[in-house]
N, C-alpha and C. Protein backbone atom coordinates (compact mmCIF):
# COMPACT_ATOMS: atom_id res chain seq x y z
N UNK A 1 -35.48 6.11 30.79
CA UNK A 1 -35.97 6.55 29.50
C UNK A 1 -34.97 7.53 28.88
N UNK A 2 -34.68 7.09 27.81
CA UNK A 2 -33.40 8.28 27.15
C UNK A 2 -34.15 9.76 26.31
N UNK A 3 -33.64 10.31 26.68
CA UNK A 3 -34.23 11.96 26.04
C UNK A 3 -33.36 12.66 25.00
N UNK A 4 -33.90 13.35 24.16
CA UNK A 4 -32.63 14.21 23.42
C UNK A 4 -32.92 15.87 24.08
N UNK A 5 -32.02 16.26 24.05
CA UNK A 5 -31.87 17.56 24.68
C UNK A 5 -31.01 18.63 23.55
N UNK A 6 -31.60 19.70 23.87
CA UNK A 6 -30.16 20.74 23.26
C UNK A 6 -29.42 21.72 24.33
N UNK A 7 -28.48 21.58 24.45
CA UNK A 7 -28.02 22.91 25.17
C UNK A 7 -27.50 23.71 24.41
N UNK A 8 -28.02 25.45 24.85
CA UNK A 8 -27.45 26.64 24.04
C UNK A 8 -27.37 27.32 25.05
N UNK A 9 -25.85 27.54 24.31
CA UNK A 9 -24.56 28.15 25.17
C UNK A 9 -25.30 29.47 25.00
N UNK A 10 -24.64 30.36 25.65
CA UNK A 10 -25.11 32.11 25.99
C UNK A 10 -23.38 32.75 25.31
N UNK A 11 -22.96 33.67 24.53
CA UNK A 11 -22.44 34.78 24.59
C UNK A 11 -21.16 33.83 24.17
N UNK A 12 -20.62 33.24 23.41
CA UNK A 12 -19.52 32.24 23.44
C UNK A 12 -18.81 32.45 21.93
N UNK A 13 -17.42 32.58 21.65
CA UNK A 13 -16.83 32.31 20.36
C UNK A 13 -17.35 33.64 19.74
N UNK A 14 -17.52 34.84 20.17
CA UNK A 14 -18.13 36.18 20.01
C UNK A 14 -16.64 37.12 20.16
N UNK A 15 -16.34 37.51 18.37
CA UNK A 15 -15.30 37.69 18.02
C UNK A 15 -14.00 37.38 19.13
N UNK A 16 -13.81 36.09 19.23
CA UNK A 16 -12.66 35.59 19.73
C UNK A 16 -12.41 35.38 21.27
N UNK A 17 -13.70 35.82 21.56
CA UNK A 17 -13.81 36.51 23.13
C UNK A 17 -14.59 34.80 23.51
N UNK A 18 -14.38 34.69 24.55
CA UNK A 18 -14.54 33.50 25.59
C UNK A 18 -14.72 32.27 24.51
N UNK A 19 -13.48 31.96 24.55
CA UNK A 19 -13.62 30.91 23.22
C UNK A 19 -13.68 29.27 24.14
N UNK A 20 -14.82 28.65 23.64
CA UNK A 20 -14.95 27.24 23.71
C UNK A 20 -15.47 26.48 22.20
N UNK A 21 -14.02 25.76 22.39
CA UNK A 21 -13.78 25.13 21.06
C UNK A 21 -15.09 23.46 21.00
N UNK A 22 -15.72 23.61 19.93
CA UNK A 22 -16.62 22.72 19.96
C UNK A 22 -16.65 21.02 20.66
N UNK A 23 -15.23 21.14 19.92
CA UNK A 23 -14.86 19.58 20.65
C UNK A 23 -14.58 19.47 21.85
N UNK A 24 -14.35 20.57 22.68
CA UNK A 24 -13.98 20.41 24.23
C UNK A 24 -15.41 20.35 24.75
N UNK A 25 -16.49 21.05 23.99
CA UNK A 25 -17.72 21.30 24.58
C UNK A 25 -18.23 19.33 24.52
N UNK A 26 -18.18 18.65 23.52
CA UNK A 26 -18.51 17.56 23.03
C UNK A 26 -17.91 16.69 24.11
N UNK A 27 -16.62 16.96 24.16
CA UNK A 27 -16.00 16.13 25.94
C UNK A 27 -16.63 15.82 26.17
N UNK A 28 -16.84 17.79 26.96
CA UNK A 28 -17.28 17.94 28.28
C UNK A 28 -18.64 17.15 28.17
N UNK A 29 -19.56 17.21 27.38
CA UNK A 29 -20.92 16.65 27.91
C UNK A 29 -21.15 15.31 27.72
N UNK A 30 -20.04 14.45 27.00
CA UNK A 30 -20.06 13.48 27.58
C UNK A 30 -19.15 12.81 28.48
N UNK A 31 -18.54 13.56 29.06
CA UNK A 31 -17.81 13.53 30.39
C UNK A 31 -19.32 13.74 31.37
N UNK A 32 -19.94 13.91 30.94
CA UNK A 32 -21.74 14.51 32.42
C UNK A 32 -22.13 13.16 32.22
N UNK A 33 -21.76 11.90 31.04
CA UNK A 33 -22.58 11.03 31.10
C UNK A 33 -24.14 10.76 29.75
N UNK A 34 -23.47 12.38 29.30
CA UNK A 34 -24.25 12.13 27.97
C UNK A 34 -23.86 11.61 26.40
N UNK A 35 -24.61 11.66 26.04
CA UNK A 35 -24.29 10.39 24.19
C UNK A 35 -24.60 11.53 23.47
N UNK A 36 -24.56 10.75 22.11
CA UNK A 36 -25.14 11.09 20.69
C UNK A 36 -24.70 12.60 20.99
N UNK A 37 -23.73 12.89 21.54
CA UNK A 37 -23.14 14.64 21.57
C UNK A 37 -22.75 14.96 19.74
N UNK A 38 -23.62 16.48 19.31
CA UNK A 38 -23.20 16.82 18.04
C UNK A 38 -23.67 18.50 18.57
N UNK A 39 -22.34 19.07 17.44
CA UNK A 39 -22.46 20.46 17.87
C UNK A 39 -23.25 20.57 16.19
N UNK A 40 -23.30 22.39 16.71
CA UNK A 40 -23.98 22.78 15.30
C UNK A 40 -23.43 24.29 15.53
N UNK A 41 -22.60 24.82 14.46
CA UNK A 41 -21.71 26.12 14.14
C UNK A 41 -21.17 26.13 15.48
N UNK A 42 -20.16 27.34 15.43
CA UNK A 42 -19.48 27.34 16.59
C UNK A 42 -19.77 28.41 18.16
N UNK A 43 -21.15 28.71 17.74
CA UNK A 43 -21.91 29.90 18.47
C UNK A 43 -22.58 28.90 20.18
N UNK A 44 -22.23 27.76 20.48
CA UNK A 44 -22.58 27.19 21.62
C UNK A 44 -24.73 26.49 21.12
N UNK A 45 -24.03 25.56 20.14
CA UNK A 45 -25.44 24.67 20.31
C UNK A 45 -24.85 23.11 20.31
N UNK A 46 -25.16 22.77 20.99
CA UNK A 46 -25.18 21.32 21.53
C UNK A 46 -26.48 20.22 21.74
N UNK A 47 -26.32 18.79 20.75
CA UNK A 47 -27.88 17.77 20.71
C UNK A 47 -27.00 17.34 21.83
N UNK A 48 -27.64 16.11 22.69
CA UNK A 48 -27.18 15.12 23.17
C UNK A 48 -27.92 14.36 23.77
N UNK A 49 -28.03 12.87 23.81
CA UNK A 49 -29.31 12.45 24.82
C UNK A 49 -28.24 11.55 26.18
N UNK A 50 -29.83 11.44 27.19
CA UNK A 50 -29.51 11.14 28.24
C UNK A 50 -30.28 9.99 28.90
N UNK A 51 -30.12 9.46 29.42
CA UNK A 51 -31.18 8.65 30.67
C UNK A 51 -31.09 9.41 31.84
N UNK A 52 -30.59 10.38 32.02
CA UNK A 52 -31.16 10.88 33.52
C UNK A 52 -32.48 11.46 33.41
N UNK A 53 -32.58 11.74 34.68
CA UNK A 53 -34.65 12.05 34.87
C UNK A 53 -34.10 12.93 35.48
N UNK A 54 -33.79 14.27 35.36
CA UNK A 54 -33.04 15.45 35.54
C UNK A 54 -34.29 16.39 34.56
N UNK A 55 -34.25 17.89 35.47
CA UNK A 55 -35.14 18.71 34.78
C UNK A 55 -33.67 19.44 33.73
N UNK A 56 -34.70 20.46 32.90
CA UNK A 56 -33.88 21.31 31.82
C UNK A 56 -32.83 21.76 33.14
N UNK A 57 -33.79 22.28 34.01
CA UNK A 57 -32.55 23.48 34.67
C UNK A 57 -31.58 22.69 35.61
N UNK A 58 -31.57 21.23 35.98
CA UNK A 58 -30.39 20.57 36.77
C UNK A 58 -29.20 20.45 35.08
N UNK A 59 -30.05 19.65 34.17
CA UNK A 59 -29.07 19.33 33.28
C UNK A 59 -28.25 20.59 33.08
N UNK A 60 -28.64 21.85 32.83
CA UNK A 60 -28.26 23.04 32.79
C UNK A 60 -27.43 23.44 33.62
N UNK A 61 -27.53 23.66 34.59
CA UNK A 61 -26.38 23.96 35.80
C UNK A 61 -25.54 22.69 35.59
N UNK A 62 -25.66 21.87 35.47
CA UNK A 62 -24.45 20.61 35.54
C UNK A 62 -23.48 21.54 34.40
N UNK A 63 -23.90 21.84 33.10
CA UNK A 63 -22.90 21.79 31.86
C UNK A 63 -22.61 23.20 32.37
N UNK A 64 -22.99 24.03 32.78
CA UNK A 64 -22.66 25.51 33.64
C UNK A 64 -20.96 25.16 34.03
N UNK A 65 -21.26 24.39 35.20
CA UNK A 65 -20.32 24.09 36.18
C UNK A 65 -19.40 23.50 35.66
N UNK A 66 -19.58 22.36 34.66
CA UNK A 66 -18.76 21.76 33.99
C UNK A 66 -17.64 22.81 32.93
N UNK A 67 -18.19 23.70 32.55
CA UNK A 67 -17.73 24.96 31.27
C UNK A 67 -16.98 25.50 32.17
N UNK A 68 -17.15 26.01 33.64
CA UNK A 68 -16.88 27.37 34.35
C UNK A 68 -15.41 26.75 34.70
N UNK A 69 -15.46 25.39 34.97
CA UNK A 69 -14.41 24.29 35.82
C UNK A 69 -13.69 23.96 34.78
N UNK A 70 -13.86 24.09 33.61
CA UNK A 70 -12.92 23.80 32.16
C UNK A 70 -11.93 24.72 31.97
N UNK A 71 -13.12 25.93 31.51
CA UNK A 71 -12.67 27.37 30.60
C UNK A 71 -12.00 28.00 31.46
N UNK A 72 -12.59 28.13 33.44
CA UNK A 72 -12.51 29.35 33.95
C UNK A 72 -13.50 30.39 33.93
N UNK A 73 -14.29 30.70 33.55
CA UNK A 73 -15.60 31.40 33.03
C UNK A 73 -16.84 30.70 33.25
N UNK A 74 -17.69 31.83 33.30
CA UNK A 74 -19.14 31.36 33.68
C UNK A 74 -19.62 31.55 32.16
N UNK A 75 -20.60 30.39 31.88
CA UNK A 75 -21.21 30.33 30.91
C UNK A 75 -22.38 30.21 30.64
N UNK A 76 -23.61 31.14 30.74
CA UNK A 76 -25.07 30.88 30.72
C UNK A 76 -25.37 29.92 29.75
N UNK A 77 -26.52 28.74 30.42
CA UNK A 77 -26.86 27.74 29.32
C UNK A 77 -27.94 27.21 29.58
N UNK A 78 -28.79 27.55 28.62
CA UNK A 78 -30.30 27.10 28.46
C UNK A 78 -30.17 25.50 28.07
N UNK A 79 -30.91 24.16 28.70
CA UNK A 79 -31.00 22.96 28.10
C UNK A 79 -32.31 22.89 28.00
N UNK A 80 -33.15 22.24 26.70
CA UNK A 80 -34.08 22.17 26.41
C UNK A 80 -34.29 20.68 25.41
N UNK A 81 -35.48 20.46 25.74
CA UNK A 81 -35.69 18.82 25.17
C UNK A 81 -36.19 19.01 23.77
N UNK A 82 -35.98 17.81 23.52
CA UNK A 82 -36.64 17.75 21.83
C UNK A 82 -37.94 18.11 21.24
N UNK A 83 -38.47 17.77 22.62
CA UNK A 83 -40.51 18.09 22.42
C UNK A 83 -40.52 19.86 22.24
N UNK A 84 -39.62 20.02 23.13
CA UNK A 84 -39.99 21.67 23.73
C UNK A 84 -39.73 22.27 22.46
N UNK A 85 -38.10 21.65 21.92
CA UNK A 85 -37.85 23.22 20.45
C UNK A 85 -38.82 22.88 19.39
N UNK A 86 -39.47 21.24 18.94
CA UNK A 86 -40.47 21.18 18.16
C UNK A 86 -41.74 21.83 18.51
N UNK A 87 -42.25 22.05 19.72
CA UNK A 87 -43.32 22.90 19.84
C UNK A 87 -42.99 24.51 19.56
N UNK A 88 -41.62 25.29 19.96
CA UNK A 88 -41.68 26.16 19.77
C UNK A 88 -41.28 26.61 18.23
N UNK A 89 -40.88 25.83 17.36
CA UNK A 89 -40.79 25.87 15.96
C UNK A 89 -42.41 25.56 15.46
N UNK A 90 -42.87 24.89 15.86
CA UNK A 90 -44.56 25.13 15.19
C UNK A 90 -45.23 26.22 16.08
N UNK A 91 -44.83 26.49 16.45
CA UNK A 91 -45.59 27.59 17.36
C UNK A 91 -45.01 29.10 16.80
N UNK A 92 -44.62 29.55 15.57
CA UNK A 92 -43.94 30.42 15.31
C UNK A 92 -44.85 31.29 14.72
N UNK A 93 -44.89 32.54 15.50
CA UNK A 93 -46.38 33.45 14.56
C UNK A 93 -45.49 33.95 13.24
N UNK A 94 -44.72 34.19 12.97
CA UNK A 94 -44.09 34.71 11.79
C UNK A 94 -44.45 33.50 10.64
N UNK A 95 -44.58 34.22 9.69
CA UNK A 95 -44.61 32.77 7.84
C UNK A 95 -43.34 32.81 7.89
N UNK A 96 -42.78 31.87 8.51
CA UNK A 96 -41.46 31.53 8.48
C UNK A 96 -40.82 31.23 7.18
N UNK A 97 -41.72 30.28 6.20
CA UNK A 97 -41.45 29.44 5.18
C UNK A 97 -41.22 30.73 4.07
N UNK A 98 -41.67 31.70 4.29
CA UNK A 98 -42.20 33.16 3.57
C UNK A 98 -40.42 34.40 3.75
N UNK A 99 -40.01 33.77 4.86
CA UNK A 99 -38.90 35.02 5.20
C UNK A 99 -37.94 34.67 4.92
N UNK A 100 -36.58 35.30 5.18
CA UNK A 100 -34.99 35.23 4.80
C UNK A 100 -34.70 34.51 6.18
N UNK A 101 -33.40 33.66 6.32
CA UNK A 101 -32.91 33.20 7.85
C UNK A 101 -32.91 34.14 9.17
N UNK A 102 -32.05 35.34 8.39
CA UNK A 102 -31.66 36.10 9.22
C UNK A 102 -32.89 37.44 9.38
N UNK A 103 -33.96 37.13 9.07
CA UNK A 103 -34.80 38.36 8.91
C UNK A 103 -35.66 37.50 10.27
N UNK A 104 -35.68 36.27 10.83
CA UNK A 104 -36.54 35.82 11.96
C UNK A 104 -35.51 35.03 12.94
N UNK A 105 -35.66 35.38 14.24
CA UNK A 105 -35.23 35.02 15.39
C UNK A 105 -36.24 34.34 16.74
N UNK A 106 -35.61 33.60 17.47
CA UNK A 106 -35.85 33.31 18.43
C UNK A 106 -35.07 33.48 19.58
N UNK A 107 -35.75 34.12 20.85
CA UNK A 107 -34.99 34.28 21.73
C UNK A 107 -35.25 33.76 22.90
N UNK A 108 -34.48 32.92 23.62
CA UNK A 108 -35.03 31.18 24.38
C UNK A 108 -34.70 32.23 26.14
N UNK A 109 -35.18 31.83 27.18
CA UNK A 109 -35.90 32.46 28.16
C UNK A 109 -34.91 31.31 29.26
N UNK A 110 -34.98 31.64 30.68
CA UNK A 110 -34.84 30.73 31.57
C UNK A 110 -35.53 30.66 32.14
N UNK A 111 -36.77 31.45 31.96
CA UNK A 111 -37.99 31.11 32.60
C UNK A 111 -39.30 32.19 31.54
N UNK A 112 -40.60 31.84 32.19
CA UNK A 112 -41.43 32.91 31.24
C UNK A 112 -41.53 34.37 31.40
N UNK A 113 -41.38 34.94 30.67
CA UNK A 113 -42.12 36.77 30.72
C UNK A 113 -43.45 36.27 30.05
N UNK A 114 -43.77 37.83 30.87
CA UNK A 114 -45.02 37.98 30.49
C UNK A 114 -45.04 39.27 29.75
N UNK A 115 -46.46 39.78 28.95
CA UNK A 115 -46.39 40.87 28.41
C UNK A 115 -45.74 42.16 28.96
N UNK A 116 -46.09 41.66 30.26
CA UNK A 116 -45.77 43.30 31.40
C UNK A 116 -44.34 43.51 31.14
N UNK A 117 -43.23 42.34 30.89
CA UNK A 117 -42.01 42.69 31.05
C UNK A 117 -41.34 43.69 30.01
N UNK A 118 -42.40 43.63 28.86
CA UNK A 118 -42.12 44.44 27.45
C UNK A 118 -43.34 45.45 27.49
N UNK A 119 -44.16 45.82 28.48
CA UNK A 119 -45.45 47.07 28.30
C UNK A 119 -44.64 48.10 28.26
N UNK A 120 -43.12 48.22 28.51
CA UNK A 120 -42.41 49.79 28.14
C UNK A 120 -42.34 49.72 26.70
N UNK A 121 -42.21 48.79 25.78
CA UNK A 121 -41.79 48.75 24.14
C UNK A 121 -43.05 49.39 23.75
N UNK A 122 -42.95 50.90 22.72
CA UNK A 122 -44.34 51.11 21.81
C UNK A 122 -43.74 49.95 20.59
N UNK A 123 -44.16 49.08 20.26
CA UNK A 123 -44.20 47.96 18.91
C UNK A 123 -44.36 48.96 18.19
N UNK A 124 -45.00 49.61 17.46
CA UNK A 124 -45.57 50.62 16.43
C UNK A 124 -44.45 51.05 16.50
N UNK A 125 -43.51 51.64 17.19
CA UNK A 125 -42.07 52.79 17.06
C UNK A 125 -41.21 51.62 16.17
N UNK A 126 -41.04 51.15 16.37
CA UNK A 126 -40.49 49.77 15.83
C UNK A 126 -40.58 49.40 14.23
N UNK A 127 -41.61 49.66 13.41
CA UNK A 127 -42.62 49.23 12.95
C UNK A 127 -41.26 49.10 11.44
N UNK A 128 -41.02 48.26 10.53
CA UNK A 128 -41.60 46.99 10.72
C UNK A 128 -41.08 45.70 11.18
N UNK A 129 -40.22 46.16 12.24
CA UNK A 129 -39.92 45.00 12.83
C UNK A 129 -41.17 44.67 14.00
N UNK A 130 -41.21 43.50 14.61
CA UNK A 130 -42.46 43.31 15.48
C UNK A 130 -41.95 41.60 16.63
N UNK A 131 -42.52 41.56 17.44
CA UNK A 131 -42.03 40.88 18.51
C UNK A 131 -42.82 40.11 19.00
N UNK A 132 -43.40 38.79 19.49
CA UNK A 132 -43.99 38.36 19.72
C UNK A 132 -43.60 37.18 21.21
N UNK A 133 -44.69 36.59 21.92
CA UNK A 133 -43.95 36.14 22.80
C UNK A 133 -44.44 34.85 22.91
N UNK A 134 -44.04 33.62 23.45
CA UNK A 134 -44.38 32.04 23.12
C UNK A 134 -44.22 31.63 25.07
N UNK A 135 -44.05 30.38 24.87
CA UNK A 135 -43.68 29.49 26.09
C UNK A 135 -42.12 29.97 26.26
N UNK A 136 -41.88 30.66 26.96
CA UNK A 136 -40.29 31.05 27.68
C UNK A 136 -39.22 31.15 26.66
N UNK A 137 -40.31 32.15 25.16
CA UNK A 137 -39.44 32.68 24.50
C UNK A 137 -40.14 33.99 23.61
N UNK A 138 -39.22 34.19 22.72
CA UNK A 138 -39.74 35.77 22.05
C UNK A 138 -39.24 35.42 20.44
N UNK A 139 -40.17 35.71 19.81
CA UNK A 139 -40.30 35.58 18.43
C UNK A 139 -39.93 37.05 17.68
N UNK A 140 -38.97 37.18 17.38
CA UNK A 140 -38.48 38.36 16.85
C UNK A 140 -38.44 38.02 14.81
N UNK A 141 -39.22 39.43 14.31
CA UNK A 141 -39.08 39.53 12.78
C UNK A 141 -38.54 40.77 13.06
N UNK A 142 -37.07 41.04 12.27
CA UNK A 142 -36.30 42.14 11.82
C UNK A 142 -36.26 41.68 10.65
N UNK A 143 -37.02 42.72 9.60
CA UNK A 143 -36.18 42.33 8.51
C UNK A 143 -34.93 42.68 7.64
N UNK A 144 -34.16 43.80 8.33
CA UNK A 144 -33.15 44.31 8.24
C UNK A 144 -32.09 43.13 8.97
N UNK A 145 -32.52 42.28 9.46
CA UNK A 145 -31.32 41.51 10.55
C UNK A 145 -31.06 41.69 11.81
N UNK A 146 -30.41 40.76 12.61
CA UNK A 146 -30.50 40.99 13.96
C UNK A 146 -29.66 42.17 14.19
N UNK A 147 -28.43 42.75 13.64
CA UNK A 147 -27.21 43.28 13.86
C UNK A 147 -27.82 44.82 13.62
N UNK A 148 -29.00 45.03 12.80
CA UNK A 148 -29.76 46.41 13.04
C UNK A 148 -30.53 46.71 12.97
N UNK A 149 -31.23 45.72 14.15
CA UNK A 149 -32.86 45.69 14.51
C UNK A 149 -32.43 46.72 15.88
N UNK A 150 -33.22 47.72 15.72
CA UNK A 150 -33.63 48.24 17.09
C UNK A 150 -34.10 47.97 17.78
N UNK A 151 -35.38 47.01 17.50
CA UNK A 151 -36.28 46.26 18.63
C UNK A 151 -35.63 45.14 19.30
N UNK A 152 -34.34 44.08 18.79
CA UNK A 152 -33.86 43.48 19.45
C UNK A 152 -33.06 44.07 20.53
N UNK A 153 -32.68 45.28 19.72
CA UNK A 153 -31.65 46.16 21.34
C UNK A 153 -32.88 46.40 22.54
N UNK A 154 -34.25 46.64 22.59
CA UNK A 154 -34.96 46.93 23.11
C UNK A 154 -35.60 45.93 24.16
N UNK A 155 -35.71 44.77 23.22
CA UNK A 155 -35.88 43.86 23.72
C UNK A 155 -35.30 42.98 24.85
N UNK A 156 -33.60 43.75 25.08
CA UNK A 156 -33.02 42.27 25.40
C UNK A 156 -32.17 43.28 26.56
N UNK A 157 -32.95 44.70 26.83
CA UNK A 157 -32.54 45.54 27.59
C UNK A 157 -32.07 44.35 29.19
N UNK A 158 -31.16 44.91 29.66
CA UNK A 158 -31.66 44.15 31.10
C UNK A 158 -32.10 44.50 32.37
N UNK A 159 -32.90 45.95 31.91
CA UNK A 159 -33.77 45.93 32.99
C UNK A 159 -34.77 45.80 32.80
N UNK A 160 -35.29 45.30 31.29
CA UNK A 160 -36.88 44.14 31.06
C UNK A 160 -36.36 42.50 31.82
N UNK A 161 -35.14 42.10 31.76
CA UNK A 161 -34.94 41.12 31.32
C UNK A 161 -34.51 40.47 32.77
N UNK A 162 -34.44 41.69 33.97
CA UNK A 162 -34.52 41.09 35.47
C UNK A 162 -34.13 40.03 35.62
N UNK A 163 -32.82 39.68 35.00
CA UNK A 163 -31.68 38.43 35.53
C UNK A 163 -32.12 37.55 34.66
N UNK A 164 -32.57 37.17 33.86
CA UNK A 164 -33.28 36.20 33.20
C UNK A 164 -32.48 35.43 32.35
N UNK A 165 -31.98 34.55 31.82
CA UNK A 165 -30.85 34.60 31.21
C UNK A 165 -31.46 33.97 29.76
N UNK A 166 -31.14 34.71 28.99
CA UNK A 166 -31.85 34.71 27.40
C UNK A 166 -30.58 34.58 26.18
N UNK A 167 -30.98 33.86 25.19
CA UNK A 167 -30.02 33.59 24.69
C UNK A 167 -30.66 33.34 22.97
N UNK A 168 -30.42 34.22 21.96
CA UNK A 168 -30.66 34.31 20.63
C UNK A 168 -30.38 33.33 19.71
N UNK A 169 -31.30 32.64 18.53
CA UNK A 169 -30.49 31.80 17.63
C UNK A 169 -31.48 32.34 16.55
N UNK A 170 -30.96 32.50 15.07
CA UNK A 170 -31.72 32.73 14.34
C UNK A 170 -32.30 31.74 13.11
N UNK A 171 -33.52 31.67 12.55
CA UNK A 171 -34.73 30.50 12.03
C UNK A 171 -33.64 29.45 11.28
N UNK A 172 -32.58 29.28 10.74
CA UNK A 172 -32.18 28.29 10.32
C UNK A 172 -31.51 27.03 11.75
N UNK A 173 -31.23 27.83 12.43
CA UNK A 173 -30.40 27.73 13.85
C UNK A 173 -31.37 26.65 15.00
N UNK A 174 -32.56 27.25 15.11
CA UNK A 174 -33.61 26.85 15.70
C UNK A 174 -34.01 25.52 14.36
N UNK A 175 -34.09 25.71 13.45
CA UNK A 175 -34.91 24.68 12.82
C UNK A 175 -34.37 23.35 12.88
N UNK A 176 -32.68 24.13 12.01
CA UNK A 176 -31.42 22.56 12.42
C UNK A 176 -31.61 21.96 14.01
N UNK A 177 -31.83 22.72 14.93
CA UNK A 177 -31.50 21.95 16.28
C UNK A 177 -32.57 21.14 16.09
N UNK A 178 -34.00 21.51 15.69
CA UNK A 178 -34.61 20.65 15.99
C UNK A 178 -34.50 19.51 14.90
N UNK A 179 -34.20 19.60 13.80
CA UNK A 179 -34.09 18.34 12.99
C UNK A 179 -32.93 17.90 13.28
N UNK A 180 -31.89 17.97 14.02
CA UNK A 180 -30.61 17.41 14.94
C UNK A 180 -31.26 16.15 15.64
N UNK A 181 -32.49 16.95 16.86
CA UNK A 181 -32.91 15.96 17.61
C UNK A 181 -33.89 15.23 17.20
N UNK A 182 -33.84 15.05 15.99
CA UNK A 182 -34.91 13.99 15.66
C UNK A 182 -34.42 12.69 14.84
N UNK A 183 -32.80 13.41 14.47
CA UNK A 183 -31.63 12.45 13.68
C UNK A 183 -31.49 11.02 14.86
């Protein structure tokens, strides 16, 4: 059965620093055996479908290993299926349709938190930015932007974040991937 997937790269093409050029990424993943490879900006998002019967986190470590064995570098990478980013795009407590791109974020998980992992954040100190949490992600409204939201610095501390490997895209970012995988 063929699947569409996205993989998002972690920390990549971040002012000039660990640079993987889109088309090597496009190779590489179909060098793993995958198709229909299309990037989207140069921040590490990748569609591609597959016939393997592979979970998110094998496909994931494959393009890991594949990046680390390219670049030299380790590269955190969330893979996620087509069903999953359409549920978490309707699943968005923010009026998305209502805000600016950069005033709403999503921040994608390698596994779930729970409230406890954020019971140190007072939300109210914050106020009016506000945070919310989904299926093995976090719904962030800054409306100042990600670059001087305090609650995202708060958020993405890593001693809430206990190895977890999390990785930001903001509402235009998330929406394109998912109308990518539906192309």
């Amino acid at each position: 059965m063929t699947t569409t997937y996205a993989a998002l790269l972690r920390g990549i093409n971040v002012s000039g620093h660990r640079k993987v050029p889109m088309a090597e990424l496009r190779s590489l993943l179909e060098e793993l055996g995958h198709r229909d490879v299309r990037t989207y900006l140069q921040s590490g998002n990748a569609v591609f479908t597959t016939d393997a019967d592979d979970t998110d986190d094998t496909l994931a470590a494959a393009v890991e290993k594949a990046l680390e064995q390219h670049f030299g570098f380790r590269v955190d990478t969330l893979v996620r299926s087509a069903a999953y980013l359409a549920e978490v795009a309707d699943a968005c407590p923010f009026p998305a349709a209502e805000l600016e791109a950069k005033q709403l974020h999503v921040t994608y998980f390698s596994e779930a938190l729970g409230a406890e992992h954020f019971a140190s954040i007072d939300q109210a100190a914050f106020l009016p930015e506000e945070f919310r949490l989904g299926d093995r992600v976090l719904y962030l409204y800054a409306p100042d932007g990600l670059g001087r939201s305090k609650l995202a610095e708060a958020v993405s501390r890593p001693s809430l974040l206990k190895g977890v490997v999390a990785t930001s895209r903001n509402w235009n970012t998330v929406t394109k991937l998912v109308e990518m995988t539906r192309d």
